[in-house]
Protein backbone atom coordinates (compact mmCIF):
# COMPACT_ATOMS: atom_id res chain seq x y z
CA UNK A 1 142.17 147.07 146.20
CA UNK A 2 142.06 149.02 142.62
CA UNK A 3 144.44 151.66 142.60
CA UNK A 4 142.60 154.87 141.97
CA UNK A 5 145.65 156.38 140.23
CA UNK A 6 145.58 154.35 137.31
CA UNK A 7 142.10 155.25 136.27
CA UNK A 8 141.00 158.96 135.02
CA UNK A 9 140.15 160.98 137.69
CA UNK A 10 136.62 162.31 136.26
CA UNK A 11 134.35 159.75 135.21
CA UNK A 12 130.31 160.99 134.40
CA UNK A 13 128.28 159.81 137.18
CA UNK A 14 126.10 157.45 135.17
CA UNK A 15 129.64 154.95 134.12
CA UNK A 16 130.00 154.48 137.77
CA UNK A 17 127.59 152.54 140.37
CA UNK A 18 127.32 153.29 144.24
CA UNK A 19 129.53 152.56 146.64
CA UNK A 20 128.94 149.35 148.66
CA UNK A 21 130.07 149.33 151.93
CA UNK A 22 130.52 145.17 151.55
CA UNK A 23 132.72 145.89 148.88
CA UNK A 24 134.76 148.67 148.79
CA UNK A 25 136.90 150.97 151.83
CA UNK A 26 137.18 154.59 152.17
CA UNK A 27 140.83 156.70 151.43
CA UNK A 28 141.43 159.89 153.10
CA UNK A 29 141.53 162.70 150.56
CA UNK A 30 141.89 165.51 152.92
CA UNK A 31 141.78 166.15 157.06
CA UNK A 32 140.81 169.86 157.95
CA UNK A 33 140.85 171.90 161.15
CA UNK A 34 137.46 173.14 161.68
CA UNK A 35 137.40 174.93 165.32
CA UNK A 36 139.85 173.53 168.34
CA UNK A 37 139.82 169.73 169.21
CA UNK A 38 137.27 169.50 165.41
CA UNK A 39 138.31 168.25 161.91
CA UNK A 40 136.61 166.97 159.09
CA UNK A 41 138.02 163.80 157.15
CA UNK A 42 136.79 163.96 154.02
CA UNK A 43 137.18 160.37 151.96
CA UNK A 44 136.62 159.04 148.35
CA UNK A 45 135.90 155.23 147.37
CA UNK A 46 139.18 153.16 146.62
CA UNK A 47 137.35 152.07 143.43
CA UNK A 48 135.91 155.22 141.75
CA UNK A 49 132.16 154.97 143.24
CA UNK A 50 129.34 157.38 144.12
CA UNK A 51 128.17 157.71 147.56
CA UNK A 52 124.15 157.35 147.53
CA UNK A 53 122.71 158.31 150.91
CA UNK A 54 119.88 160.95 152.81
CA UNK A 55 122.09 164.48 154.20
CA UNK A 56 121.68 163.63 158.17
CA UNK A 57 122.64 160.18 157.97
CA UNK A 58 125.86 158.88 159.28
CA UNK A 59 128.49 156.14 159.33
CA UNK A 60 130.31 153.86 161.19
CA UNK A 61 133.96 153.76 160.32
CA UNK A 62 136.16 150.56 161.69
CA UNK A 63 139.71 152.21 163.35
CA UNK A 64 142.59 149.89 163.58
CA UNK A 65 143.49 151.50 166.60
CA UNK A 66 144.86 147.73 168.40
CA UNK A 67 144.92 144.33 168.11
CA UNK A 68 141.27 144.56 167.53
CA UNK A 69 139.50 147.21 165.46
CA UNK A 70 136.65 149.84 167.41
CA UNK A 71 133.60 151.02 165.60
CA UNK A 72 132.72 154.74 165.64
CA UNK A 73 129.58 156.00 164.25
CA UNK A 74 129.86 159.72 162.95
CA UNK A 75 127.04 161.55 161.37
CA UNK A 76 128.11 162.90 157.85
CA UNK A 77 128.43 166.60 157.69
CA UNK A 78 128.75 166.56 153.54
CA UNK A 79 125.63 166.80 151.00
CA UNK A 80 124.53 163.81 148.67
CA UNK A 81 124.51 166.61 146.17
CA UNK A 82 128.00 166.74 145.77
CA UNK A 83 128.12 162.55 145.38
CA UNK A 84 131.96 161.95 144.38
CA UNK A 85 132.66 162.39 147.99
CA UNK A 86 131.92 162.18 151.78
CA UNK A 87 133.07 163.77 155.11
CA UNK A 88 132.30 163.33 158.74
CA UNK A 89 133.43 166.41 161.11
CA UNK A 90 134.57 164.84 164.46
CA UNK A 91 135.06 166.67 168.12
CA UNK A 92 138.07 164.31 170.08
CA UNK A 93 136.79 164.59 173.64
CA UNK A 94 139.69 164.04 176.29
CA UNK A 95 138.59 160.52 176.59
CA UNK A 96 138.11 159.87 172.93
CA UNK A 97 140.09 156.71 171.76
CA UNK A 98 138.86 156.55 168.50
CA UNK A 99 138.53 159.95 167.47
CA UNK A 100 141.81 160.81 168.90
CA UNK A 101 143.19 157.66 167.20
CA UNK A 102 142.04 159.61 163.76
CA UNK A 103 143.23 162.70 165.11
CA UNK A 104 146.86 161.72 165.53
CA UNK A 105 147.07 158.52 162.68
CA UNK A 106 144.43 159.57 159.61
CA UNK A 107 146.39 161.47 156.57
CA UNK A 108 145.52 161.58 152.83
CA UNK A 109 146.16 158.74 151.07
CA UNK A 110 145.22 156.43 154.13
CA UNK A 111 142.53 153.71 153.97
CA UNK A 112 139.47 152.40 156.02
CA UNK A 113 136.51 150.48 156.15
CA UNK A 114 133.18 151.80 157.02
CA UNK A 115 129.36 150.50 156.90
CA UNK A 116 126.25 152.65 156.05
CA UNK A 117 125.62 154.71 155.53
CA UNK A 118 121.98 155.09 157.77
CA UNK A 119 119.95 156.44 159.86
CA UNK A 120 116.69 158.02 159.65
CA UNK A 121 117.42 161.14 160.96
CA UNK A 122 116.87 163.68 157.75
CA UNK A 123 114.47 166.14 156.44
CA UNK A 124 113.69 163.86 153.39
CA UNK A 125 111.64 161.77 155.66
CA UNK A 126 109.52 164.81 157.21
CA UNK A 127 108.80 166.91 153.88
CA UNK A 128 107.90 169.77 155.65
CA UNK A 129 106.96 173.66 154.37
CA UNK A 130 109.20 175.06 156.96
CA UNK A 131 112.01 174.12 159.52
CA UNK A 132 113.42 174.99 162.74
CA UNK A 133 116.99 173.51 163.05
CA UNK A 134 118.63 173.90 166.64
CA UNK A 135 122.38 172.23 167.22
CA UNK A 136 124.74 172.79 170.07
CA UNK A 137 128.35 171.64 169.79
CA UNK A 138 129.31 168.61 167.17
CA UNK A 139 125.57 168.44 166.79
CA UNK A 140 125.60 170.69 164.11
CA UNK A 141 127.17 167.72 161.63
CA UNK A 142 123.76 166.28 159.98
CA UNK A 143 122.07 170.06 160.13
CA UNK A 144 125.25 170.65 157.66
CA UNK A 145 124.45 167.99 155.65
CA UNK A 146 120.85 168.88 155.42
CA UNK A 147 121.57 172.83 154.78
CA UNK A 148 124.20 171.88 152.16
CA UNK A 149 121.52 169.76 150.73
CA UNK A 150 119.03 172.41 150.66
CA UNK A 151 121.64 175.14 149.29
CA UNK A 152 122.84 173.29 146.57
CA UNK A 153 118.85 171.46 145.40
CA UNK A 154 116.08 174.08 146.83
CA UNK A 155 117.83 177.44 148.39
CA UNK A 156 114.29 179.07 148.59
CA UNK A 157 113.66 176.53 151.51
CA UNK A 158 112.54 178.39 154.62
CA UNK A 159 114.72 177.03 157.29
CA UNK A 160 115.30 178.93 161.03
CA UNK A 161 118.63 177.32 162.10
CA UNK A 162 120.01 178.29 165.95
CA UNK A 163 123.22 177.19 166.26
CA UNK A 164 124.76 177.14 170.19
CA UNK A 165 128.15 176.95 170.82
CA UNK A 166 130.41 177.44 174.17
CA UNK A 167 132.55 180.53 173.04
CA UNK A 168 132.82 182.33 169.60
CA UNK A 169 135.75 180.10 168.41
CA UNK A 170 133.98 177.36 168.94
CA UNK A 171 131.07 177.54 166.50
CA UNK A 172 131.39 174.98 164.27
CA UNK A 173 131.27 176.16 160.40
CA UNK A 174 130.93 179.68 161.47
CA UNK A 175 132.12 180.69 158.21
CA UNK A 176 130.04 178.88 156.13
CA UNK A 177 127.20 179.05 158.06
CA UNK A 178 127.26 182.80 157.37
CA UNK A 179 128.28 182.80 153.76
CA UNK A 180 125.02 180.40 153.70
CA UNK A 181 122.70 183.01 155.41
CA UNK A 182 124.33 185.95 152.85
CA UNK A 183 123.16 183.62 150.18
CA UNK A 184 120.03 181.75 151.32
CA UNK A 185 116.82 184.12 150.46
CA UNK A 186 114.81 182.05 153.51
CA UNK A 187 117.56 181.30 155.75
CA UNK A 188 117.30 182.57 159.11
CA UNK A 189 120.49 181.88 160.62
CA UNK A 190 121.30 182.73 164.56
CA UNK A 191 124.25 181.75 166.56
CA UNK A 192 124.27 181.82 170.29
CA UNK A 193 127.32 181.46 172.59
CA UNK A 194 127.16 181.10 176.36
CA UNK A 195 129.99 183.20 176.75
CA UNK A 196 131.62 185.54 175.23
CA UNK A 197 136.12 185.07 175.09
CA UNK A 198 139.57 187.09 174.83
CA UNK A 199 140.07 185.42 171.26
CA UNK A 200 137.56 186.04 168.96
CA UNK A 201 135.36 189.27 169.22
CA UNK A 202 131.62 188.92 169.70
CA UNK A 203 128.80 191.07 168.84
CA UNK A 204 126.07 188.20 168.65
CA UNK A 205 123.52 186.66 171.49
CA UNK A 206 124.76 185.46 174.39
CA UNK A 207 123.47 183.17 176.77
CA UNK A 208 121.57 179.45 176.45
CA UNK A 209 118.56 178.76 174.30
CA UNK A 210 115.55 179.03 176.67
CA UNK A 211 112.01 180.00 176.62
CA UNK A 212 112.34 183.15 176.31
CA UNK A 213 115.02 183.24 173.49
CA UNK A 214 113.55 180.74 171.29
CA UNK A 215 110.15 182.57 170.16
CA UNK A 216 112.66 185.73 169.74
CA UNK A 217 114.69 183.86 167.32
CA UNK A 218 111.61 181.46 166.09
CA UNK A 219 109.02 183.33 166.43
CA UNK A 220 106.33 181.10 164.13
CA UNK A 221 108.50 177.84 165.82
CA UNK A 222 104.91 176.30 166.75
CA UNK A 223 104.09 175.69 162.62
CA UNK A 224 107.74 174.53 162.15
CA UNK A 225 109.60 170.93 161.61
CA UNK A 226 112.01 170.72 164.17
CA UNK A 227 115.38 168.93 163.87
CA UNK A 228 117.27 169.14 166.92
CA UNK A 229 120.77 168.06 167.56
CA UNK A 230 123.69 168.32 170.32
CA UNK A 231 124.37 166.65 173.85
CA UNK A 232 121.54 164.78 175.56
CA UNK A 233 120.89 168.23 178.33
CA UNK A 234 120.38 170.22 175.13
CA UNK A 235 117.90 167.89 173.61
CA UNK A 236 116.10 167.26 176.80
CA UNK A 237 116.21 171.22 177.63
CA UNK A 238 114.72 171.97 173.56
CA UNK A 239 112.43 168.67 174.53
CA UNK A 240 111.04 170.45 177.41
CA UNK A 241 110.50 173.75 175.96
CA UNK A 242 108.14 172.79 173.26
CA UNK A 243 106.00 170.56 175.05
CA UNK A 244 105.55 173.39 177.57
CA UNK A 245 104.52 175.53 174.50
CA UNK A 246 102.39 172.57 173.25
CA UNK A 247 104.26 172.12 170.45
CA UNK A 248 103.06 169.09 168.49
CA UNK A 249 105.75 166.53 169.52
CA UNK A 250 105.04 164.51 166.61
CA UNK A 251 107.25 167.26 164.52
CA UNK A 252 109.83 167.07 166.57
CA UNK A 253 113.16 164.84 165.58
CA UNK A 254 116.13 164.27 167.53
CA UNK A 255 119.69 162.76 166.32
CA UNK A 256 120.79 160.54 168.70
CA UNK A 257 122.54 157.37 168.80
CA UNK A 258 120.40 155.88 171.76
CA UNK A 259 117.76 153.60 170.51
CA UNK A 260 114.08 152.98 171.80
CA UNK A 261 112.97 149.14 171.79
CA UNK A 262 110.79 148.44 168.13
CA UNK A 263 106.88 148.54 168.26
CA UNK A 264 106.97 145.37 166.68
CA UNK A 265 109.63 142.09 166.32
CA UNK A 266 109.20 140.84 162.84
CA UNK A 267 109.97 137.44 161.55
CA UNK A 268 112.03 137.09 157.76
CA UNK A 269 113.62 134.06 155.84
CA UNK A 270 112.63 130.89 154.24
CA UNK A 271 108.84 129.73 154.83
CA UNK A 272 109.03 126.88 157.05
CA UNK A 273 107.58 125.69 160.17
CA UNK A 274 109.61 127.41 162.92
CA UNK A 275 110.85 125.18 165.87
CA UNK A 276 109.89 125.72 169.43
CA UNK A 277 111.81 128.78 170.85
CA UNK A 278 112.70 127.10 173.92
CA UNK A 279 115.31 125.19 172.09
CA UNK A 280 118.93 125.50 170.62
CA UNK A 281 119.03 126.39 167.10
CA UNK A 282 121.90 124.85 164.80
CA UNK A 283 124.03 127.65 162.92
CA UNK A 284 126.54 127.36 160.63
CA UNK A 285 129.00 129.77 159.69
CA UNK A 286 129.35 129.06 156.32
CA UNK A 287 133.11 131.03 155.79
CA UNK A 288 134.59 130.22 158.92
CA UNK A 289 133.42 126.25 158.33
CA UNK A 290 132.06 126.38 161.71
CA UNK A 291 128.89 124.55 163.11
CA UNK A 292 127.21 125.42 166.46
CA UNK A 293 124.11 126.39 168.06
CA UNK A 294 122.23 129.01 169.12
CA UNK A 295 120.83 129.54 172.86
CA UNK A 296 117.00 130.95 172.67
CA UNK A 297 118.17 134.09 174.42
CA UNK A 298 121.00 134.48 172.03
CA UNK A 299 121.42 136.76 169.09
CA UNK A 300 123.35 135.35 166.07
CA UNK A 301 126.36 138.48 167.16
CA UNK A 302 126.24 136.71 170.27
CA UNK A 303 126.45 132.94 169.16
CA UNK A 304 129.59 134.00 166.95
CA UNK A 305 131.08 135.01 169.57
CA UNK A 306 130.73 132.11 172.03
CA UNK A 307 132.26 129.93 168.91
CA UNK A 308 135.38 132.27 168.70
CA UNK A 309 134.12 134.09 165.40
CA UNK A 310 134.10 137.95 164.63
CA UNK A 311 131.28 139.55 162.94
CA UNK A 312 132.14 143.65 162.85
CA UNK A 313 130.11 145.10 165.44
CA UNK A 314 129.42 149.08 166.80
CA UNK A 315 126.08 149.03 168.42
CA UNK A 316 124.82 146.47 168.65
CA UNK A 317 121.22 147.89 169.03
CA UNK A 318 120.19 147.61 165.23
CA UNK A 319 121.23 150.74 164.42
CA UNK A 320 124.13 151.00 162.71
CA UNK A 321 124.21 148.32 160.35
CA UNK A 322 127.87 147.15 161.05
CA UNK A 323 126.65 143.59 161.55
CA UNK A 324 125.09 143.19 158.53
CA UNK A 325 125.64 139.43 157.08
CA UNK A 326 124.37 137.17 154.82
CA UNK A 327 121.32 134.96 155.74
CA UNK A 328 121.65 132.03 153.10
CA UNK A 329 119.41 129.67 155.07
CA UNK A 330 116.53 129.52 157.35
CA UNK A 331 114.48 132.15 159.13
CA UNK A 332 115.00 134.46 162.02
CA UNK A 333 113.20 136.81 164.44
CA UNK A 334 114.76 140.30 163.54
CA UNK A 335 113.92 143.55 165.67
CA UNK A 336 116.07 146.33 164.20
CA UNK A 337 116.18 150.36 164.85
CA UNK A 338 116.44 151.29 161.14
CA UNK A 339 119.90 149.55 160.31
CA UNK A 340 119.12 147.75 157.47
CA UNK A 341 117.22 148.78 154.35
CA UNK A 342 114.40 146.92 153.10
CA UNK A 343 115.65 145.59 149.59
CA UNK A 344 118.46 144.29 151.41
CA UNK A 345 116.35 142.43 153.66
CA UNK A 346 114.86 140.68 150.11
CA UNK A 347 118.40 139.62 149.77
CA UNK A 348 118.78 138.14 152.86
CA UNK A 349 120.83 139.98 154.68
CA UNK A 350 120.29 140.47 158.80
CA UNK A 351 121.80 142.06 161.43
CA UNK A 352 123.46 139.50 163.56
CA UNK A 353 122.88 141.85 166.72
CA UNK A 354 119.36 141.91 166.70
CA UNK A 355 118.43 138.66 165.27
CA UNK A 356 117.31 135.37 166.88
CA UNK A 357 117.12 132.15 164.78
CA UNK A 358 114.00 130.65 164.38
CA UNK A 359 115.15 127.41 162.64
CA UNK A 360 118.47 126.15 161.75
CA UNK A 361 120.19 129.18 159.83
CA UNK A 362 123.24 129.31 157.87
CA UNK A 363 125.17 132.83 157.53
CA UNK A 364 128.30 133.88 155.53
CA UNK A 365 130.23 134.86 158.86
């Protein structure tokens, strides 16, 4: 690890090259209270990088909180316009293990490893002449990132943004968000509490987003992009009012971890005649110096496993990309939710969760 003190501390963006999650770790540069039980970590590359990604997508970071590391995937609340940089804002939930592991261990200076980042949850994929963001809670992380994008690159963007929190205290930004709407010509910004508290005064709307409120607030939300974002009964309840107000569902976009099974499987790797699926496939593990097989209903993640390896997992539904490895031979049967980027699938890389071999395969695992 390079130690970023020793180098000068501004470099132009063109001397330096992405970061590369296979390469480099994360350092904490700063851990902020946002709103009770919320903070933002905010990290730089250990090796003086710039962080290349789409506002809305997110990460998955790998906490040493045992004897074995968990994965957390957190959507990034900073812009790709401000590129030296990255954050994810995090809610620890009285459960939380990870994010509470953050919470009481992460301080400036400290290191970890993440993958990503991905996702294709981000306005750059639905241009759009005007949106309709609605958040509730921690969902309003990759709405930050895309209204940071769109302050800092195209301001005049016409964006509605309803932003639901529990209690005035709670709302997540509030500041900013405001400052944002002061300075935003086309930025409609509304924030909605369900109740109102003895802590923080409160002269805004009250209540839940229904179908009343939301042409009130929205009124042209029919001819609108929507990005939606928060816990699943929020999404289902915004779900259910627009295709009661035939909204054309095709516009509609939802952040959410869950993943629906592909349309389509599709097969990469060397061209060669694939064996017969019903049998074991030989796999090597080229780093490890380990040789095994690979049951037809078994995924390469899996068949590590069952020969004692470790290949960095979160989850495991082809989504988060934490499994990414190295195909260096043979051909495999990969059905993935958007975890893995094309040009690195011309390299050879796979993700071990949601790939079958199709012919003996050899991996650096």
């Amino acid at each position: 690890m390079n130690d970023i003190s020793e180098a000068p501390l501004y470099r132009h963006l063109d001397e330096m090259v992405p970061w590369d999650d296979r390469l480099q770790v994360l350092e904490v540069i700063a851990v902020s209270d946002e709103v009770p039980n919320v903070k933002t970590f905010t990290f730089r590359s250990d090796n003086q990088t710039w962080f290349r990604y789409r506002p809305g997508q997110f990460i998955t970071l790998e906490l040493p909180t045992g004897d074995e590391p968990i994965f957390r995937t957190y959507t990034l609340s900073s812009s790709p316009s401000r590129p030296l940089s990255i954050a994810v804002t995090v809610k620890a939930q009285p459960d939380s293990i990870g994010t509470r592991w953050m919470f009481d261990n992460l301080r400036p200076g400290d290191y970890v490893r993440a993958y990503g980042p991905v996702g294709d949850f981000t306005h750059h994929n639905h241009p759009a002449a005007s949106y309709l963001f609605l958040s509730a809670g921690s969902g309003v992380t990759p709405m930050m990132s895309m209204l940071r994008w769109f302050n800092d690159c195209a301001p005049w963007t016409d964006v509605v943004f309803i932003n639901c929190a529990r209690r005035p205290e709670e709302i997540i930004f509030r500041r900013e968000l405001e400052l944002l709407g002061s300075r935003m010509p086309r930025l409609s910004l509304s924030l909605l509490v369900e109740e109102r508290s003895p802590q923080e005064s409160w002269a805004g709307h009250v209540g839940r987003i229904d179908a009343v409120r939301l042409p009130l607030l929205a009124p042209d939300f029919l001819d609108r992009e929507v990005f939606c974002c928060g816990p699943e009964p929020f999404m289902a309840a915004v779900r259910d009012m627009l295709e009661n107000s035939a909204f054309d569902m095709a516009r509609y976009h939802q952040e959410s971890f869950a993943t629906t099974p592909p349309e389509a499987n599709s097969a990469i790797g060397d061209q060669q005649d694939c064996d017969d699926l019903g049998d074991h496939q030989k796999i090597r593990f080229a780093l490890s110096e380990v040789d095994g097989v690979c049951a037809p209903d078994q995924t390469v993640l899996q068949a590590a496993r069952a020969h004692g390896l470790r290949i960095p997992a979160a989850c495991e539904s082809g989504l988060c990309g934490t499994c990414k490895v190295l195909k260096t031979k043979g051909s495999v049967e990969m059905s993935h939710n958007g975890g893995i980027l094309d040009d690195e699938i011309e390299e050879g890389y796979i993700l071990a969760c949601c790939s079958r071999p199709l012919t003996p395969l050899e991996i650096e695992a």
